[in-house]
N, C-alpha and C. Protein backbone atom coordinates (compact mmCIF):
# COMPACT_ATOMS: atom_id res chain seq x y z
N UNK A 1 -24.70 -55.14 -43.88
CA UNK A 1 -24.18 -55.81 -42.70
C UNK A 1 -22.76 -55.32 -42.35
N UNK A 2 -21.74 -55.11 -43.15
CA UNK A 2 -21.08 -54.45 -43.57
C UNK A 2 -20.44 -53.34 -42.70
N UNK A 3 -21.14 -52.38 -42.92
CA UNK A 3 -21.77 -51.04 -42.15
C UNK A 3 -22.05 -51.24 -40.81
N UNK A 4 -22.59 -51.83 -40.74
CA UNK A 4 -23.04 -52.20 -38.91
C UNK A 4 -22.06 -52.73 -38.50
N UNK A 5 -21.04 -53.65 -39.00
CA UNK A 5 -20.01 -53.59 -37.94
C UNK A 5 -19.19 -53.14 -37.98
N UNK A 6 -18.72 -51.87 -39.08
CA UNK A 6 -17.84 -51.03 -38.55
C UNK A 6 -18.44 -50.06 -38.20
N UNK A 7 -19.88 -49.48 -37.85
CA UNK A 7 -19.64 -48.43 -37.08
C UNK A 7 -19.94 -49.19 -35.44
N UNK A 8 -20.07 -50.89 -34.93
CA UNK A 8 -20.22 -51.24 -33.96
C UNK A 8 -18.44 -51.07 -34.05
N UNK A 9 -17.90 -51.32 -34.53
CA UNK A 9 -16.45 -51.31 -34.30
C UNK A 9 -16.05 -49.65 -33.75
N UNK A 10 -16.47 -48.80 -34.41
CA UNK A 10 -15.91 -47.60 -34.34
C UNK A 10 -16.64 -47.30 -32.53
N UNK A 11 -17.79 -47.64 -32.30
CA UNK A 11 -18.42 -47.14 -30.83
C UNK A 11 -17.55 -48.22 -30.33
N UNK A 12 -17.50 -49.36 -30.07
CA UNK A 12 -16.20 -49.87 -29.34
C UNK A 12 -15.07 -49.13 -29.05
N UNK A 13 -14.41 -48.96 -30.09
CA UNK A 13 -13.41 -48.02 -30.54
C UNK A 13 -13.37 -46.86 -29.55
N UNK A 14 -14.17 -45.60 -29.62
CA UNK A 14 -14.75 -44.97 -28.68
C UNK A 14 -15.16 -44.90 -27.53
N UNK A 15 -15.84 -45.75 -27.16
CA UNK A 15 -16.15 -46.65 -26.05
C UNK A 15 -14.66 -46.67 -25.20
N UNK A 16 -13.85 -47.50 -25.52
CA UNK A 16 -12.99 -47.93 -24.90
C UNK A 16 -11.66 -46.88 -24.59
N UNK A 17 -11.65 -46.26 -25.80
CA UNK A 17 -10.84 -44.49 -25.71
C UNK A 17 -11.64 -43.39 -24.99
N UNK A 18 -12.77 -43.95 -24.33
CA UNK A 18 -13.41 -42.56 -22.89
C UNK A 18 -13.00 -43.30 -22.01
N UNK A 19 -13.24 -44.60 -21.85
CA UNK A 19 -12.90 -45.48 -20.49
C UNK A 19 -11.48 -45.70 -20.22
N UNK A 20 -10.59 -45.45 -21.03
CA UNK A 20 -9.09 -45.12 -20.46
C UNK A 20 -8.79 -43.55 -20.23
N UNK A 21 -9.68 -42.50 -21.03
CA UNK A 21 -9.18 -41.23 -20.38
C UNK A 21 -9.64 -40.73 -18.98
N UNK A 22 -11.08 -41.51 -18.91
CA UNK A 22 -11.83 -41.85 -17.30
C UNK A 22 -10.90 -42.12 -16.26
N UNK A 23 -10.46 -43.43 -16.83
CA UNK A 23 -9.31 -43.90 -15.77
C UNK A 23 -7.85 -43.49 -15.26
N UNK A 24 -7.35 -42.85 -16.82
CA UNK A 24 -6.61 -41.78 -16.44
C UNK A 24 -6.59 -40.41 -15.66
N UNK A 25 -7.85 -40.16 -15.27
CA UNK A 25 -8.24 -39.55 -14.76
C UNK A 25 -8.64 -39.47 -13.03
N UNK A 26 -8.72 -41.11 -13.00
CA UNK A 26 -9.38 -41.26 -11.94
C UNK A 26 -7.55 -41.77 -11.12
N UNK A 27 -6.75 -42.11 -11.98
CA UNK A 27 -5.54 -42.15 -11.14
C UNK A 27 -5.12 -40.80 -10.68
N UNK A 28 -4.99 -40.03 -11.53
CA UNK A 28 -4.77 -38.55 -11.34
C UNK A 28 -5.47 -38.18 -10.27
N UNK A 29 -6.31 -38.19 -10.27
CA UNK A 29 -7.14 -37.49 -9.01
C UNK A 29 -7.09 -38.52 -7.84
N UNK A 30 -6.77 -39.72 -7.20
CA UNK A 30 -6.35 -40.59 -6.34
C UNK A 30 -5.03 -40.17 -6.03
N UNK A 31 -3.79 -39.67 -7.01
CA UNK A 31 -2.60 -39.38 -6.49
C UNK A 31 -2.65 -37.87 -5.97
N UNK A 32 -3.52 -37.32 -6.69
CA UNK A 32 -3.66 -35.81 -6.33
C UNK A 32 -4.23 -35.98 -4.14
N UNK A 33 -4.94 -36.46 -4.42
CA UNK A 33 -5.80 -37.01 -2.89
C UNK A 33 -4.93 -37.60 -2.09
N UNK A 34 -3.64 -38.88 -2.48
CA UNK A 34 -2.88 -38.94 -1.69
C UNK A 34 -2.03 -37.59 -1.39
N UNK A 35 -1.38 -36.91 -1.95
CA UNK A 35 -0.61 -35.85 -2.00
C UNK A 35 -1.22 -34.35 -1.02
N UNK A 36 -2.82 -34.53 -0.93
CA UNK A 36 -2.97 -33.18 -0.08
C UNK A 36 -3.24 -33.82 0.99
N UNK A 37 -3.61 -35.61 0.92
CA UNK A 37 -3.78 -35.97 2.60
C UNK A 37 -2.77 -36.04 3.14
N UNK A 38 -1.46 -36.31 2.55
CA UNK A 38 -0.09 -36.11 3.50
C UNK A 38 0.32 -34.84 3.62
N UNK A 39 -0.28 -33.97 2.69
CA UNK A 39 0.39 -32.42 3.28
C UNK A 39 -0.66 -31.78 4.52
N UNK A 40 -1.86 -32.60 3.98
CA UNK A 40 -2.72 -31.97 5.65
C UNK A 40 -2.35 -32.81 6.85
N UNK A 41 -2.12 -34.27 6.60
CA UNK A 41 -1.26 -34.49 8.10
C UNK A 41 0.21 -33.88 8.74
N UNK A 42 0.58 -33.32 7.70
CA UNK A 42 1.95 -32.79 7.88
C UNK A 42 1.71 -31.71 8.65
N UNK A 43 1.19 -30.74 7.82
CA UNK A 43 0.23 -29.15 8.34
C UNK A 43 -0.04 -29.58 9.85
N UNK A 44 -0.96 -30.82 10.14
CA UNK A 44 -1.62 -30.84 11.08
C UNK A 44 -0.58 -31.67 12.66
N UNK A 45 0.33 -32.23 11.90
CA UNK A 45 1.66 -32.54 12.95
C UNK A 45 2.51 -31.40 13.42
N UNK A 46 2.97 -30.55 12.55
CA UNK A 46 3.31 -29.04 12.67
C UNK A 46 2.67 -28.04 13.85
N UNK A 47 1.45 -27.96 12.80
CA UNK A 47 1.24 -27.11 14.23
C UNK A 47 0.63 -28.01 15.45
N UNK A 48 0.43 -29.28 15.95
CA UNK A 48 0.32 -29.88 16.73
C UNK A 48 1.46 -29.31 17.94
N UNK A 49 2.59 -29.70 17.00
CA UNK A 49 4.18 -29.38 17.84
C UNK A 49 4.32 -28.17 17.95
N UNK A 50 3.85 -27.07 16.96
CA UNK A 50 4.04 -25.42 17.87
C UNK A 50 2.84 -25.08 18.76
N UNK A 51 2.06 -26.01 18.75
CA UNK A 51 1.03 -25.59 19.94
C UNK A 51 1.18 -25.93 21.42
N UNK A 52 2.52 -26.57 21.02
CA UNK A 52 2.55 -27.31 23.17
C UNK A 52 3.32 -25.66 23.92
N UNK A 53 3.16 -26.38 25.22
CA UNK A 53 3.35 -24.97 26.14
C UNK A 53 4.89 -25.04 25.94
N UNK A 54 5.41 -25.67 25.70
CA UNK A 54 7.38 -25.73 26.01
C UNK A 54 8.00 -24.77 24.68
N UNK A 55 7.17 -25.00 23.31
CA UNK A 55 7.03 -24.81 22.39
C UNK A 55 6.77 -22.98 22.16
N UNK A 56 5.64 -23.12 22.32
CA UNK A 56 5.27 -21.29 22.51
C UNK A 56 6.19 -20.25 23.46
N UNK A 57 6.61 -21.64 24.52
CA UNK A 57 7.53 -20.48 25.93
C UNK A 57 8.80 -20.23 25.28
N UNK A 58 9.21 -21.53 24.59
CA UNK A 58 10.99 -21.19 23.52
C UNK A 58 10.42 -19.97 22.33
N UNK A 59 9.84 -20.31 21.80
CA UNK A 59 9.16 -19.00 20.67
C UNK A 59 9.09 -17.94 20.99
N UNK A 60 8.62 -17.85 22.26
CA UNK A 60 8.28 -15.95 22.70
C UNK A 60 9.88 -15.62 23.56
N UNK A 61 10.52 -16.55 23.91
CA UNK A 61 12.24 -15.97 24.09
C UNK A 61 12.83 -15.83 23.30
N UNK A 62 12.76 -16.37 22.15
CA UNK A 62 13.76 -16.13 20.66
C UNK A 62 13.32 -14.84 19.95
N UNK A 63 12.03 -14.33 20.21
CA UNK A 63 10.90 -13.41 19.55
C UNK A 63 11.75 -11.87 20.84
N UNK A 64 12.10 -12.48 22.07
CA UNK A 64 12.47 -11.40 22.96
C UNK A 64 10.93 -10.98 23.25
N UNK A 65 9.76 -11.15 23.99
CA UNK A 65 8.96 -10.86 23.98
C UNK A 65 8.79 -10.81 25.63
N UNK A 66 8.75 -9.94 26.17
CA UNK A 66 8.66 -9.62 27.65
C UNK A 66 7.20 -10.16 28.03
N UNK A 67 6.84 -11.60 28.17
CA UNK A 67 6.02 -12.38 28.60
C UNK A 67 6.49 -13.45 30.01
N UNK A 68 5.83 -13.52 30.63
CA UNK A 68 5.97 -14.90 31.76
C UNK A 68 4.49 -15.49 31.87
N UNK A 69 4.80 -17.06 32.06
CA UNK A 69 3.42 -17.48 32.37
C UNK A 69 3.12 -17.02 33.66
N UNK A 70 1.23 -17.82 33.81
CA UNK A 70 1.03 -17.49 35.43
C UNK A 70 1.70 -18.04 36.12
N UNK A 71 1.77 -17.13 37.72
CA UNK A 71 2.02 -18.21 38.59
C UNK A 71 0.55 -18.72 39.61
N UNK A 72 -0.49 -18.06 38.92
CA UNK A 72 -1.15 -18.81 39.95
C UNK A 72 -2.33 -19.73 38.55
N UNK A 73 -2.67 -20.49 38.84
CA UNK A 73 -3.62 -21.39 38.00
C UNK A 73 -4.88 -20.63 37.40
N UNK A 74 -5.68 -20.25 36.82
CA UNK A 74 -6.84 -20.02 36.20
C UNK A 74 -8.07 -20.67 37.18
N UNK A 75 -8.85 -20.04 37.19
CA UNK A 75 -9.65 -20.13 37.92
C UNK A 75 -11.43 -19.43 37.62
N UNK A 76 -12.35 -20.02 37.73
CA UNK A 76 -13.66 -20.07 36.86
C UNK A 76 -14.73 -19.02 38.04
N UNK A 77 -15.36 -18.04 37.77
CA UNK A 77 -16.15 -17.39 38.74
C UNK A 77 -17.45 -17.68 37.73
N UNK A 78 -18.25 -18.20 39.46
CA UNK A 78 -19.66 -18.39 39.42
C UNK A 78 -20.45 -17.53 39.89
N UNK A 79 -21.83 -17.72 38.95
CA UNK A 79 -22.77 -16.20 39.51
C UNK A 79 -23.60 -16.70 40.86
């Protein structure tokens, strides 16, 4: 009888030393997940703001890039 409850003791034992490295684990990887979802909203605020037109027109003057927008609008041809 003896025997049976220390090796029920020892799988407890065990038992309970996977279910904290689990959980250590599972924080780790929750902070890891917070950490690339704020660097992909960041990424994704970034280039939000170098994609506007005011944005690209200051960029290609600092670049010296002999560009002008249109002056006439875009326009769609039908067959």
């Amino acid at each position: 009888m003896i025997v049976l409850i220390v090796v029920l003791i020892f799988f407890f034992i065990g038992n309970r030393y996977t279910c904290m490295q689990k959980l250590k684990d599972i924080d780790r990887l929750q902070q890891q997940l917070k950490d690339v979802r704020f660097e992909a909203l960041s990424i994704s605020t970034e280039l939000t703001s170098n994609s506007r037109q005011s944005q690209i027109e200051s960029l290609i003057e600092d670049q010296g890039i002999d560009l002008e927008p249109a002056k006439q609008p875009p326009y769609e041809l039908y067959k």
